[in-house]
N, C-alpha and C. Protein backbone atom coordinates (compact mmCIF):
# COMPACT_ATOMS: atom_id res chain seq x y z
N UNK A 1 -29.63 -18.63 3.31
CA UNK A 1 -28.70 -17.76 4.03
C UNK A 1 -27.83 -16.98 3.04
N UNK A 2 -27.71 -15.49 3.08
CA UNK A 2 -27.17 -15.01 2.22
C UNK A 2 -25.16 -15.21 2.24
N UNK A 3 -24.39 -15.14 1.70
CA UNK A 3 -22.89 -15.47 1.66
C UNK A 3 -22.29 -14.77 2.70
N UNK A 4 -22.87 -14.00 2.47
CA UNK A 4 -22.26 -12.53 4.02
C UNK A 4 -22.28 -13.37 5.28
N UNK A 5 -23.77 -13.66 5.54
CA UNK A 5 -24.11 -14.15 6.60
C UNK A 5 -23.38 -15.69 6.76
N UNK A 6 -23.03 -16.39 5.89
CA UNK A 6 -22.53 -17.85 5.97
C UNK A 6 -21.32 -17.53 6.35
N UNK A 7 -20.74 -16.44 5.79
CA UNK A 7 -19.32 -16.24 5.76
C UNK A 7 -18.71 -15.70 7.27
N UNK A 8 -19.99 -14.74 7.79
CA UNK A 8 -19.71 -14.34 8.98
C UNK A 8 -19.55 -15.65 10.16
N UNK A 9 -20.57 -16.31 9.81
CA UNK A 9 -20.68 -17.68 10.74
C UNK A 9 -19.48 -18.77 10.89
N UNK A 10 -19.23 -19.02 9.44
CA UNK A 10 -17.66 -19.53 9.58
C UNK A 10 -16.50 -18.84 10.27
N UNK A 11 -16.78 -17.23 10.08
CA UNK A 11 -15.57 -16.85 10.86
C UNK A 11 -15.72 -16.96 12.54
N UNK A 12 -17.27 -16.73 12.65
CA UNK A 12 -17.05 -16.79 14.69
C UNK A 12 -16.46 -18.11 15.18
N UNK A 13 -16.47 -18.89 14.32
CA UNK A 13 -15.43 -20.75 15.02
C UNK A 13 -14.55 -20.57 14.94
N UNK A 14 -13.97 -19.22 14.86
CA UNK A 14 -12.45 -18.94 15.01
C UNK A 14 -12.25 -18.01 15.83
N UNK A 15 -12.98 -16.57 15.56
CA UNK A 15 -12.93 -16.18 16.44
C UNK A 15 -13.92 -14.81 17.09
N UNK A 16 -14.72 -14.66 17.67
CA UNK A 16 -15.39 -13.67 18.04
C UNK A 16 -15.17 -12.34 17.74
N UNK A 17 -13.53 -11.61 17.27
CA UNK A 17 -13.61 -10.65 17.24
C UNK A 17 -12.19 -11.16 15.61
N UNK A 18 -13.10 -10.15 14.73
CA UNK A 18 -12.61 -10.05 13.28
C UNK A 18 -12.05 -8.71 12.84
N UNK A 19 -11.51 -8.61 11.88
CA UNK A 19 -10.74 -7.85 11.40
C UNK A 19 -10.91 -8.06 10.12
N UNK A 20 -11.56 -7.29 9.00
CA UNK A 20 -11.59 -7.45 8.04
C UNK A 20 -10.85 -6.00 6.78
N UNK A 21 -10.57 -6.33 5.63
CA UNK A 21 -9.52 -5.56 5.17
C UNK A 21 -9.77 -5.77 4.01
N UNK A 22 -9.45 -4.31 3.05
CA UNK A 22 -9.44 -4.70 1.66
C UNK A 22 -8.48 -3.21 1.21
N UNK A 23 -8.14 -3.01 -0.10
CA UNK A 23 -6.86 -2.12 0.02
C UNK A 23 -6.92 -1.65 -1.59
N UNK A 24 -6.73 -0.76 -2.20
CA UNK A 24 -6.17 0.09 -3.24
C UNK A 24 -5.23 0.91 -3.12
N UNK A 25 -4.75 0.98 -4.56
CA UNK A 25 -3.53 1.66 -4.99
C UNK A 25 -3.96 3.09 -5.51
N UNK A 26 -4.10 4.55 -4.52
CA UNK A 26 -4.48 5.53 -5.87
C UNK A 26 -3.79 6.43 -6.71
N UNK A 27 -3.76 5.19 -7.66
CA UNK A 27 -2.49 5.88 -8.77
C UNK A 27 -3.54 6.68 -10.04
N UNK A 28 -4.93 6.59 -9.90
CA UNK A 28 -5.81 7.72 -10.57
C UNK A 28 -6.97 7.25 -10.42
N UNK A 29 -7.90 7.81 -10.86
CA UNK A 29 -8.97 7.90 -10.93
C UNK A 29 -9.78 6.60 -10.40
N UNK A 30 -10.61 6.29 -9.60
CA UNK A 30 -11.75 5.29 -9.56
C UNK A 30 -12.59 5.38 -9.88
N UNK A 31 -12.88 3.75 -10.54
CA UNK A 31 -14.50 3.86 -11.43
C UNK A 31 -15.15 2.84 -10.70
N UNK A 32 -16.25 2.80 -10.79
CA UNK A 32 -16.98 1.42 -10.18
C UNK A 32 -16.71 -0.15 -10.13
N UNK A 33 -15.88 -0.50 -10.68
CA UNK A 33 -15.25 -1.88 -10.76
C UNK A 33 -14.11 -1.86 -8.93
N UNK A 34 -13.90 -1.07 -8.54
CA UNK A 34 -13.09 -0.59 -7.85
C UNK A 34 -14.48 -0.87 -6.41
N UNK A 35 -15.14 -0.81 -7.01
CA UNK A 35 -16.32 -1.07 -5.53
C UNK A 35 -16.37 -2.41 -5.13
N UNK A 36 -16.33 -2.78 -6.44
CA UNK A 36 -16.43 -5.32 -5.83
C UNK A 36 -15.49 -5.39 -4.55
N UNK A 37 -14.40 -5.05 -4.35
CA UNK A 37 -13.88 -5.82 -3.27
C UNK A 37 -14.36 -4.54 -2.01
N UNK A 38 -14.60 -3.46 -1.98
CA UNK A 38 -14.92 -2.80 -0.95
C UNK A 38 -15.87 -3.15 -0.40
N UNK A 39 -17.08 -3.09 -1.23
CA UNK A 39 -18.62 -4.06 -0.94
C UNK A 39 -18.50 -5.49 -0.47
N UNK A 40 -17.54 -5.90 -0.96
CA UNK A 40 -17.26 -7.42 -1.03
C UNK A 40 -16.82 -7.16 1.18
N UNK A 41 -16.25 -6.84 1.25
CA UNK A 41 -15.75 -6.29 2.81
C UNK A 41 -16.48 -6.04 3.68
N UNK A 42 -17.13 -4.98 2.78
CA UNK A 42 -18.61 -4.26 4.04
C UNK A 42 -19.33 -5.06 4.25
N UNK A 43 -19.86 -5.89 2.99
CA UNK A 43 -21.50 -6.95 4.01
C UNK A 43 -20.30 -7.96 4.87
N UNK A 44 -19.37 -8.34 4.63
CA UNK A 44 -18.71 -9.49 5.41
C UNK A 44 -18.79 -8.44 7.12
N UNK A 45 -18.13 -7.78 6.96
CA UNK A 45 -18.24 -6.98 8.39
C UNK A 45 -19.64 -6.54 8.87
N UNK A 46 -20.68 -5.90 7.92
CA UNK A 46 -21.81 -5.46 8.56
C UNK A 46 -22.64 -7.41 9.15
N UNK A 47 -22.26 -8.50 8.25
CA UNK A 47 -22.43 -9.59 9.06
C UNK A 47 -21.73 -10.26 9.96
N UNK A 48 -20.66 -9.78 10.60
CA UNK A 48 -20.43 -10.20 10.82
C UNK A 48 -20.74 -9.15 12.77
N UNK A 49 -20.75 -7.91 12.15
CA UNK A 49 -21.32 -7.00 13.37
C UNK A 49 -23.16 -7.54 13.53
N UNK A 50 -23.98 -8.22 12.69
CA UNK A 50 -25.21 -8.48 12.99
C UNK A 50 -25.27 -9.42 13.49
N UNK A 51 -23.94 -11.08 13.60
CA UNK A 51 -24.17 -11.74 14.24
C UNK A 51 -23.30 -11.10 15.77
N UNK A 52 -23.36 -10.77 16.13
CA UNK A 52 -22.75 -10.16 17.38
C UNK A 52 -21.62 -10.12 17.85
N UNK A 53 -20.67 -10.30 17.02
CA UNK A 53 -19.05 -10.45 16.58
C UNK A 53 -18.65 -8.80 17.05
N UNK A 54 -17.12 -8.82 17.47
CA UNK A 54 -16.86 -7.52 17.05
C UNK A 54 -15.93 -7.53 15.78
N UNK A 55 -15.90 -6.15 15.36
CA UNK A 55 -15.05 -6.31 13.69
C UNK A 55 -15.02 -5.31 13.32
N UNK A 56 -13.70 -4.81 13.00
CA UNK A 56 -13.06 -3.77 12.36
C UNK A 56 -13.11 -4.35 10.84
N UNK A 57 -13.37 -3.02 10.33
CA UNK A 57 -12.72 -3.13 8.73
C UNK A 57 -11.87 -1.60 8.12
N UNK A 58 -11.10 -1.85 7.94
CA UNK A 58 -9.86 -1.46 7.53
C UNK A 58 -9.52 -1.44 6.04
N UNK A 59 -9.21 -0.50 5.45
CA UNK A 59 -9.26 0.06 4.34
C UNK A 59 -7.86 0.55 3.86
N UNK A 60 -6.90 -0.27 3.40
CA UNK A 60 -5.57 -0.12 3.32
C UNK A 60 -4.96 0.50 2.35
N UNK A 61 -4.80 1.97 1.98
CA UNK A 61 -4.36 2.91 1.16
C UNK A 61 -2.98 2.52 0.63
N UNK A 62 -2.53 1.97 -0.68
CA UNK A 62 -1.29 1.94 -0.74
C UNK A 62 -0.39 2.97 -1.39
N UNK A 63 -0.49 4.57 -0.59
CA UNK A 63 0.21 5.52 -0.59
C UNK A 63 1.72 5.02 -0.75
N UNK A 64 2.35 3.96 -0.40
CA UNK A 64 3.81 4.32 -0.59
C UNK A 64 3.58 3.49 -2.04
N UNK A 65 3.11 2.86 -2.57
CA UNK A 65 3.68 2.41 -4.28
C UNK A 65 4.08 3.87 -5.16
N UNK A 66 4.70 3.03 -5.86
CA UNK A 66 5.53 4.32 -6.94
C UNK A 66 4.75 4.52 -8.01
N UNK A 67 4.85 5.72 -8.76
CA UNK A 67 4.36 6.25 -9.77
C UNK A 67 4.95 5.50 -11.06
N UNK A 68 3.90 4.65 -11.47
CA UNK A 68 4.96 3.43 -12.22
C UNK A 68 5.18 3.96 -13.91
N UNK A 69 3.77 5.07 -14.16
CA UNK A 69 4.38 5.54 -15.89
C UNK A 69 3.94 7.02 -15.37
N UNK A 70 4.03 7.48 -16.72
CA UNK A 70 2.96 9.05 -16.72
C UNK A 70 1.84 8.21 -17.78
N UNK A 71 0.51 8.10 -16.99
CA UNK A 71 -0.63 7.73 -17.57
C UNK A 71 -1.33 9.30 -18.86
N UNK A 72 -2.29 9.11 -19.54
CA UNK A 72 -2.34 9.73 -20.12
C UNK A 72 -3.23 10.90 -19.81
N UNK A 73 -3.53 10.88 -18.79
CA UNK A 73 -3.94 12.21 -17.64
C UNK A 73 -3.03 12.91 -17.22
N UNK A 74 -2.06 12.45 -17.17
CA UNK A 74 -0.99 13.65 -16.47
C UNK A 74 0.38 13.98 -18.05
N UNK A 75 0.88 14.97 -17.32
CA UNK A 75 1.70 15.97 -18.39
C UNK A 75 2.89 14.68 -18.28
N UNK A 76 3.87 15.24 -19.54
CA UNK A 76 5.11 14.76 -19.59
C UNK A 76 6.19 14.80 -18.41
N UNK A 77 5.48 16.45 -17.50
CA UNK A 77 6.38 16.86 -16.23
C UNK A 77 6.60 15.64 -15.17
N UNK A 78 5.51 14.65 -15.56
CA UNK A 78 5.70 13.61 -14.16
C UNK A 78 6.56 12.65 -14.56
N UNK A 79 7.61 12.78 -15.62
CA UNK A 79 8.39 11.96 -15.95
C UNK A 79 9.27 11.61 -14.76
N UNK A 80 9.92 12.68 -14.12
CA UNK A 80 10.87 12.91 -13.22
C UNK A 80 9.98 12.44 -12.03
N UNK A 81 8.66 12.05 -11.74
CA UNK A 81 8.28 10.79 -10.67
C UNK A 81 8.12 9.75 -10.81
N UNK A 82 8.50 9.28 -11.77
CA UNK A 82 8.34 7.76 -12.32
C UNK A 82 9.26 6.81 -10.86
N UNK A 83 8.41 6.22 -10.25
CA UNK A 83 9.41 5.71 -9.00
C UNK A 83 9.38 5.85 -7.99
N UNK A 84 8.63 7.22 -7.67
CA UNK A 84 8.58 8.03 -6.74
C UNK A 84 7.09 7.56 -5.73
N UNK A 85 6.95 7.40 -4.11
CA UNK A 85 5.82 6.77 -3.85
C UNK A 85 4.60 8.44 -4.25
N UNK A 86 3.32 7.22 -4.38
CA UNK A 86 2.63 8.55 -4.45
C UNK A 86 2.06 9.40 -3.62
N UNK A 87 2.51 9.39 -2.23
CA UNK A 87 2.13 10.10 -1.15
C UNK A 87 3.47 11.49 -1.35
N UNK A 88 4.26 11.23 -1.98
CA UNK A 88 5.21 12.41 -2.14
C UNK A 88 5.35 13.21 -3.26
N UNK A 89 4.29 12.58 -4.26
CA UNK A 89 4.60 13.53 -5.51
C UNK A 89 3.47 14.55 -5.45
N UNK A 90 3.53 15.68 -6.40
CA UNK A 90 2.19 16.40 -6.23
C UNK A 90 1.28 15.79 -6.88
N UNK A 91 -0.30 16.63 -6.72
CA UNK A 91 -0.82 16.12 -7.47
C UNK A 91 -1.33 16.90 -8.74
N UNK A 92 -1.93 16.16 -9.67
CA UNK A 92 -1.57 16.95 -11.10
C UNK A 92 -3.00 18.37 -11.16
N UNK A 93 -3.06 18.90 -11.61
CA UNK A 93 -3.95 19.96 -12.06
C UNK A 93 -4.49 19.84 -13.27
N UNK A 94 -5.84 21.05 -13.24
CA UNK A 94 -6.89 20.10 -14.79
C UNK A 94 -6.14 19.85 -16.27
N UNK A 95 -5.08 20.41 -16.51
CA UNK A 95 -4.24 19.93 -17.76
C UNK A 95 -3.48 19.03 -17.52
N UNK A 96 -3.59 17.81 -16.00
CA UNK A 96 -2.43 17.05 -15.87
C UNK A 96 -0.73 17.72 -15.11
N UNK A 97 -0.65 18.46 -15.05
CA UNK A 97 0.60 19.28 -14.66
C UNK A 97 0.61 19.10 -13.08
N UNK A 98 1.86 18.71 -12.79
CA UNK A 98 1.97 19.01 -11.14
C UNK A 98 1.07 20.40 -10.25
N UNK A 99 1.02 20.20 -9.51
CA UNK A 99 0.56 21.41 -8.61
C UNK A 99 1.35 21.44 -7.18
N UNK A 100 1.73 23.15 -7.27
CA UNK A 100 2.74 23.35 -6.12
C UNK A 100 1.87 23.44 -4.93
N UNK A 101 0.98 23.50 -4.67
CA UNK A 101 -0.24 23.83 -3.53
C UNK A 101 -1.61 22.83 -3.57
N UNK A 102 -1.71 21.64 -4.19
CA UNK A 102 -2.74 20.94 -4.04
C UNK A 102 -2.77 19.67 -3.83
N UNK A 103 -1.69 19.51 -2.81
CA UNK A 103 -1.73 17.99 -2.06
C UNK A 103 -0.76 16.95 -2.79
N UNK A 104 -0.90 15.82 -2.28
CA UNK A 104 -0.24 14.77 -2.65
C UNK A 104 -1.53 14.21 -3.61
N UNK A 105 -0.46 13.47 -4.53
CA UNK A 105 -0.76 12.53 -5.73
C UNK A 105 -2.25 11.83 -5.23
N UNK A 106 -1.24 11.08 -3.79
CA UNK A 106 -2.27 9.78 -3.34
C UNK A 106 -3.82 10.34 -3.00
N UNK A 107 -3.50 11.96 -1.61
CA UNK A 107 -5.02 12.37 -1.74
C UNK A 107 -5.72 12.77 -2.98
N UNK A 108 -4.98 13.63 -3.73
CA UNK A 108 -5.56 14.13 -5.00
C UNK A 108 -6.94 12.76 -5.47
N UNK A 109 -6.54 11.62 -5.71
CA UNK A 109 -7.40 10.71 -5.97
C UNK A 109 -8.29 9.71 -5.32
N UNK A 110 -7.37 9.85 -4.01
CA UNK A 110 -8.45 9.32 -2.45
C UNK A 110 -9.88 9.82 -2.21
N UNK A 111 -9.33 11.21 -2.10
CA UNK A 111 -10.48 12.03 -1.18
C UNK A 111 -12.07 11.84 -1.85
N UNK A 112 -11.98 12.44 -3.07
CA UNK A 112 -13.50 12.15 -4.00
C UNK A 112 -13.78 10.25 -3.74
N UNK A 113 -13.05 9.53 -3.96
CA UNK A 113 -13.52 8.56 -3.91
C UNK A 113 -14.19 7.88 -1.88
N UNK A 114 -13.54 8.51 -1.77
CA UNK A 114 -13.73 8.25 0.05
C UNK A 114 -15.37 9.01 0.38
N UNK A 115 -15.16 10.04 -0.08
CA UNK A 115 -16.62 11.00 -0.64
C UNK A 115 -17.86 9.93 -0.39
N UNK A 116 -17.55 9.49 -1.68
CA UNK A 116 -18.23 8.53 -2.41
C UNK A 116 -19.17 7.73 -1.50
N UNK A 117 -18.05 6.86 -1.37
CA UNK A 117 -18.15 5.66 -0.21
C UNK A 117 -19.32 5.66 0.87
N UNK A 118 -18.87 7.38 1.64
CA UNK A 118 -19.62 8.10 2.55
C UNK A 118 -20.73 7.68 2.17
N UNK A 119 -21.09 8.47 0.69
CA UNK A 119 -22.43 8.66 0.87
C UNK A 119 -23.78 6.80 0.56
N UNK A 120 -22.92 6.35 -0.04
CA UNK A 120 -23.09 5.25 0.53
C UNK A 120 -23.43 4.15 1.70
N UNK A 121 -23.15 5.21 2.61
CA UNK A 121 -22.73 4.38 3.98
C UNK A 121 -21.67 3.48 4.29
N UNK A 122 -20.35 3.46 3.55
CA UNK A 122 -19.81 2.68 3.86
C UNK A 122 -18.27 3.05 4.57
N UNK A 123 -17.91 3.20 5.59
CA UNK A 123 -17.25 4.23 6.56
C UNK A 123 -16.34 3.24 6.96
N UNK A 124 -15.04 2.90 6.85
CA UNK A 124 -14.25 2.21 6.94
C UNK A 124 -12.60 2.70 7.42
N UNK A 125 -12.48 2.08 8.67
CA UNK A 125 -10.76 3.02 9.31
C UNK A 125 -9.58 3.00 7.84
N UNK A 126 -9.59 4.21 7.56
CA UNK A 126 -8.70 4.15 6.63
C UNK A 126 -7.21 4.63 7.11
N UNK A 127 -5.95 3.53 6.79
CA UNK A 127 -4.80 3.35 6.93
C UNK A 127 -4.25 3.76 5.58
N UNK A 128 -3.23 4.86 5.84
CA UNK A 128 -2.34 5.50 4.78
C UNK A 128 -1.10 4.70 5.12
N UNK A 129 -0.35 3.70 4.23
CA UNK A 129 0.43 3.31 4.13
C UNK A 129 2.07 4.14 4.62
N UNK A 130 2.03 5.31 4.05
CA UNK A 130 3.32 5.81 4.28
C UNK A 130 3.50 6.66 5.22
N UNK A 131 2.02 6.86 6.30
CA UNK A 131 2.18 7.04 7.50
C UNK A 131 2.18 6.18 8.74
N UNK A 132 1.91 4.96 8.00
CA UNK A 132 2.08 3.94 8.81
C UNK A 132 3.74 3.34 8.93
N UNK A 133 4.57 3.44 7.88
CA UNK A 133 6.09 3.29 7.52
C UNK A 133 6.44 4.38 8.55
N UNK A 134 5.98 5.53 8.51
CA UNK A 134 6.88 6.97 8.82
C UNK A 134 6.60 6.17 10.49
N UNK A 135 5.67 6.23 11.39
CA UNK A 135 5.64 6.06 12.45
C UNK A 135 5.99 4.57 13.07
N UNK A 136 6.54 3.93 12.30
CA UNK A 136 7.69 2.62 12.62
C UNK A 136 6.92 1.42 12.98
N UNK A 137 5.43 1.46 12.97
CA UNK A 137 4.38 0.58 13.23
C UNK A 137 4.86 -1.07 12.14
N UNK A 138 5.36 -0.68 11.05
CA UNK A 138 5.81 -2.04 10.61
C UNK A 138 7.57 -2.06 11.34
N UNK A 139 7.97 -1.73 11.73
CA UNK A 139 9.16 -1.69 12.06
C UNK A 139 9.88 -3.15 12.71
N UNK A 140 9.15 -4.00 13.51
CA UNK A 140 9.56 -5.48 14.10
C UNK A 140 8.76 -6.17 12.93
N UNK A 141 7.81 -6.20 12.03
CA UNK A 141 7.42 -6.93 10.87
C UNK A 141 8.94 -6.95 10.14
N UNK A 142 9.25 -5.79 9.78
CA UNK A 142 10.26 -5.92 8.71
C UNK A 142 11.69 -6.17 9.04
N UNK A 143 12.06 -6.08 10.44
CA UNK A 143 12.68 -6.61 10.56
C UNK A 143 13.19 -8.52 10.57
N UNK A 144 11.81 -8.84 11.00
CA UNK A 144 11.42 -10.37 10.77
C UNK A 144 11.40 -10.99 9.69
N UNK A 145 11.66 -9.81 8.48
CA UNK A 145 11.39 -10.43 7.37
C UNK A 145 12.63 -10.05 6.39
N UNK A 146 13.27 -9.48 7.14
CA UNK A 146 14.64 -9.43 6.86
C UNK A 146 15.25 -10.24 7.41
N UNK A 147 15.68 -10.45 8.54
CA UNK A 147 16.37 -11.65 9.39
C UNK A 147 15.90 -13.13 8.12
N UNK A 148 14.83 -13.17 7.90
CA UNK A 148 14.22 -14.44 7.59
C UNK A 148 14.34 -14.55 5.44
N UNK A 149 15.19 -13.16 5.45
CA UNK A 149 15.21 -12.97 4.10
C UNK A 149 15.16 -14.61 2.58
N UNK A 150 16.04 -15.59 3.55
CA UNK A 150 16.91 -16.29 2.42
C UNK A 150 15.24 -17.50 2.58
N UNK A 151 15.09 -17.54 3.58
CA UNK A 151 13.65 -18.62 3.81
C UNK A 151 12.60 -17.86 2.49
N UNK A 152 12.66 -16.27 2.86
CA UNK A 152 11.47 -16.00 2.11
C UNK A 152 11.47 -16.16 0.72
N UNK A 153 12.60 -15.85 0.22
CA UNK A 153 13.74 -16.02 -0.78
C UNK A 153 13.28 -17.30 -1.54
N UNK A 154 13.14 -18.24 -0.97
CA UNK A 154 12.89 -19.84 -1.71
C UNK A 154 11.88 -19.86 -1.87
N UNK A 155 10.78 -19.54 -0.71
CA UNK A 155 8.98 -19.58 -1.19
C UNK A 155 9.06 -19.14 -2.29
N UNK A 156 9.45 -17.53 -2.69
CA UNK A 156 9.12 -16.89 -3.78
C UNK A 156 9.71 -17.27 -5.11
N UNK A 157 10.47 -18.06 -4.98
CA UNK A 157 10.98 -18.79 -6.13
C UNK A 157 10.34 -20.15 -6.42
N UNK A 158 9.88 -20.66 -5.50
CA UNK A 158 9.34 -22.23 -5.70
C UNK A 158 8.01 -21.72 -5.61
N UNK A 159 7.02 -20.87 -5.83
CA UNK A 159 5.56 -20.53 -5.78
C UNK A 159 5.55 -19.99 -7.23
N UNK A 160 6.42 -19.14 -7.18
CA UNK A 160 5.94 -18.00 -8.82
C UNK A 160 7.07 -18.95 -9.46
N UNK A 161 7.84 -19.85 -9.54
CA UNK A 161 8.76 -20.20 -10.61
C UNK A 161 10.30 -19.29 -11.04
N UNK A 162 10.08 -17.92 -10.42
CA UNK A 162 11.43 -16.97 -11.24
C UNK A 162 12.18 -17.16 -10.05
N UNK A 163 13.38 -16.24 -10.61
CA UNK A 163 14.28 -16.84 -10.19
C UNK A 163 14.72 -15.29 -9.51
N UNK A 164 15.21 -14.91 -7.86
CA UNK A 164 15.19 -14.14 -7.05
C UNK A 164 16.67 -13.82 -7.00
N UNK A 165 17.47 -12.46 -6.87
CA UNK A 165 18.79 -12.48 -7.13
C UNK A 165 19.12 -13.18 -5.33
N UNK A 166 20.45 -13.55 -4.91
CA UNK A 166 20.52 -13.93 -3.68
C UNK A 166 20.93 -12.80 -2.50
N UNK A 167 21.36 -11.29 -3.54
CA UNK A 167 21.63 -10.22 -2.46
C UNK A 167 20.27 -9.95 -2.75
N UNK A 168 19.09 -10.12 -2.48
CA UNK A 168 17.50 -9.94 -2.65
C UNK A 168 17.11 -9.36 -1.00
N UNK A 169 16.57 -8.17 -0.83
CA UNK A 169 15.97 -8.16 0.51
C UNK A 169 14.24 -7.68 0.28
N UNK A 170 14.08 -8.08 1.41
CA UNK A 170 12.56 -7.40 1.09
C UNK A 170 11.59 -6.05 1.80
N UNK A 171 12.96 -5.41 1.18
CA UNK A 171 12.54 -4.10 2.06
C UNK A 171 13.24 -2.93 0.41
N UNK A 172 12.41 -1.59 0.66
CA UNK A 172 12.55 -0.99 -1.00
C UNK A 172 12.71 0.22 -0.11
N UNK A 173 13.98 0.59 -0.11
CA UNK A 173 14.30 2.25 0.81
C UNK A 173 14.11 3.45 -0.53
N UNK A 174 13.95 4.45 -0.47
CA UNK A 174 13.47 5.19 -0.97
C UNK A 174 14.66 5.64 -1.19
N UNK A 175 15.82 5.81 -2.08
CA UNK A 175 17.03 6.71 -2.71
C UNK A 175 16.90 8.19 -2.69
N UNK A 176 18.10 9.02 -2.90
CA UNK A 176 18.91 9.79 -2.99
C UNK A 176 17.75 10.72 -3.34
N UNK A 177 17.15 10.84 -4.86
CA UNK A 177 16.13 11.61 -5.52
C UNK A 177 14.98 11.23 -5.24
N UNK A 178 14.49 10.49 -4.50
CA UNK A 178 13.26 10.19 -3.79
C UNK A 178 12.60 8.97 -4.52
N UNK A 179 13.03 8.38 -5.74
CA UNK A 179 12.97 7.16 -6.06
C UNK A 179 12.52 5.99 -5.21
N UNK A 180 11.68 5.15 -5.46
CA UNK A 180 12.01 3.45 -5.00
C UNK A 180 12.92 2.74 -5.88
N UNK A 181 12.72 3.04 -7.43
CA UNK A 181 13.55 2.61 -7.95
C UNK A 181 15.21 2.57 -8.37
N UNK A 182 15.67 1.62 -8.95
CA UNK A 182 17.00 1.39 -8.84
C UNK A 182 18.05 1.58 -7.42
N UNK A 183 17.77 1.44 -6.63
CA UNK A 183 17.81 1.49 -5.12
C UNK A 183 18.52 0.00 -4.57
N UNK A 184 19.75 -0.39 -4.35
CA UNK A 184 20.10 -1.48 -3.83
C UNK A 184 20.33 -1.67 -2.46
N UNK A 185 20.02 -2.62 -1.98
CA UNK A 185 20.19 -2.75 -0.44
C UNK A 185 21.82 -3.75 -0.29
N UNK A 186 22.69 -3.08 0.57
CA UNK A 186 23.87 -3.55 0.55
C UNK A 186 24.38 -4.09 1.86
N UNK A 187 23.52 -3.92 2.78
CA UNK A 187 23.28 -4.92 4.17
C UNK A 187 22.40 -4.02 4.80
N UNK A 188 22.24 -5.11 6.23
CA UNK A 188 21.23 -3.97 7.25
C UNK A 188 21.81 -4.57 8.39
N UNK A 189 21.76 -4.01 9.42
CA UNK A 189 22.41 -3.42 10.72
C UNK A 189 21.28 -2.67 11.00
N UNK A 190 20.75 -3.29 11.95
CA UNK A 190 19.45 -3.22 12.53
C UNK A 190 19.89 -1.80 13.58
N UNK A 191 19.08 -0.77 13.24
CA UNK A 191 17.34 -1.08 13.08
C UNK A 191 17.84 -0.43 11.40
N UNK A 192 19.16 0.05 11.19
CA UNK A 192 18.97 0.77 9.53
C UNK A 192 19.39 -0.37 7.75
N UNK A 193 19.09 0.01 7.28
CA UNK A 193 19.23 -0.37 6.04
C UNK A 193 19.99 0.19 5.12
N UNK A 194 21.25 -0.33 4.57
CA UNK A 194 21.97 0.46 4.02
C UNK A 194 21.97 0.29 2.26
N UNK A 195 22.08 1.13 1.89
CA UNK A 195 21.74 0.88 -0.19
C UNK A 195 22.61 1.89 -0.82
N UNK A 196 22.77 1.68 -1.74
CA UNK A 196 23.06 2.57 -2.76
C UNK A 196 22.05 3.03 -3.74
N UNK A 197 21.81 3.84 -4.50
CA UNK A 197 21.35 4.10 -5.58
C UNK A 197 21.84 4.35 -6.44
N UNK A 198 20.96 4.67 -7.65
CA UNK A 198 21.76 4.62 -9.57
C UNK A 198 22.08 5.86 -9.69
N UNK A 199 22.59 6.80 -8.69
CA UNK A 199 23.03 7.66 -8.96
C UNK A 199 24.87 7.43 -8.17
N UNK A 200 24.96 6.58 -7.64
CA UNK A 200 25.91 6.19 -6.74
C UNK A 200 26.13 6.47 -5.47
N UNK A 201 25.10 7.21 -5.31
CA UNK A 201 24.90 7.91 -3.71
C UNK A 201 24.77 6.59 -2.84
N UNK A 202 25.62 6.73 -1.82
CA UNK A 202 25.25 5.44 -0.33
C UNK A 202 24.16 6.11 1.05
N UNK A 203 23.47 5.90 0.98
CA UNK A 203 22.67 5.87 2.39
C UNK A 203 21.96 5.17 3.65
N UNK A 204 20.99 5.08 4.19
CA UNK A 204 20.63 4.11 5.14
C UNK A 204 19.20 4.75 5.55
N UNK A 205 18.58 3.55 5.58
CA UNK A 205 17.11 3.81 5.80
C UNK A 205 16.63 2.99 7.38
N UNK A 206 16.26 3.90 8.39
CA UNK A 206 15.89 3.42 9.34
C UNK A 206 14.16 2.71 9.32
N UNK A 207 14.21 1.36 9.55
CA UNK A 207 12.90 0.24 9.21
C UNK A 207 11.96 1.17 10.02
């Protein structure tokens, strides 16, 4: 029995209808190493649709992560996005340089790879992260996980060992200059979130 197929079988004793998921960050370019967990997804779902299951698979874009350096593809200009998620920055042009007219960061490096996939056959509901934030769909998640902050607070200290500040929340509002970073959360008062940023600006982010 091939793993797909074993794997599908273990999941119907739970439950007839599956949901399967796998997710990247596109902060540049994809190369084929980037296929193991997509493939790894598809035969689990295409077995798990041959044993007569139903099953979504879901393909989780993580458009809101931040632009964490300027890699050595892009210009010095993306200094000033360092922080910034990559569904909001532009995306760069063939010398690396921002572009005022050619999309976001995140498609800039999605789309060819989604291409790809296609021609492959492998066709998967793809979820953009920071349109999933914008339309409030995590909105009772994060609130749950705010309420539950100081519980979550201890897992993450007694699992990874470090040590978590105690004004710690687990929610990252996007600041003043469009930053995630340096961004403090200074309470929440549901449904908004209130922070400061390192520029000293105060605002509030509705979950």
């Amino acid at each position: 029995m091939h793993w797909a197929d074993h794997t599908a079988q273990t999941l119907s004793k739970r439950d007839v209808s599956q949901v399967i998921a796998s997710g990247i960050t596109p902060s540049g370019e994809f190369h084929v190493g980037h296929l193991r967990e997509i493939l790894t997804a598809e035969m689990i779902h295409r077995a798990c649709l041959d044993a007569g299951m139903e099953s979504r698979y879901i393909f989780i874009v993580d458009s809101m992560d931040p632009l964490r350096r300027v890699y050595d593809f892009l210009s010095n200009e993306y200094e000033q996005y360092i922080g910034h998620p990559l569904a909001y920055i532009p995306a760069p042009g063939p010398e690396g340089k921002p572009k005022t007219d050619g999309g976001s960061y995140a498609e800039h490096f999605l789309a060819p790879f989604l291409a790809a996939l296609k021609e492959i056959g492998v066709k998967p509901e793809v979820v953009m992260n920071h349109e999933t934030y914008e339309s409030g769909a995590f909105a009772d998640k994060a609130h749950s996980a705010i309420e539950q902050r100081e519980e979550i607070r201890r897992v993450i200290e007694d699992v990874s060992g470090r040590e978590v500040p105690e004004d710690w929340y687990p929610y990252n509002p996007v600041g003043s200059d469009g930053s995630l970073d340096g961004v403090t959360v200074t309470r929440y008062e549901k449904p908004y979130v209130h922070w400061v940023d390192r520029h000293g600006v105060e605002g509030k982010s509705d979950i």
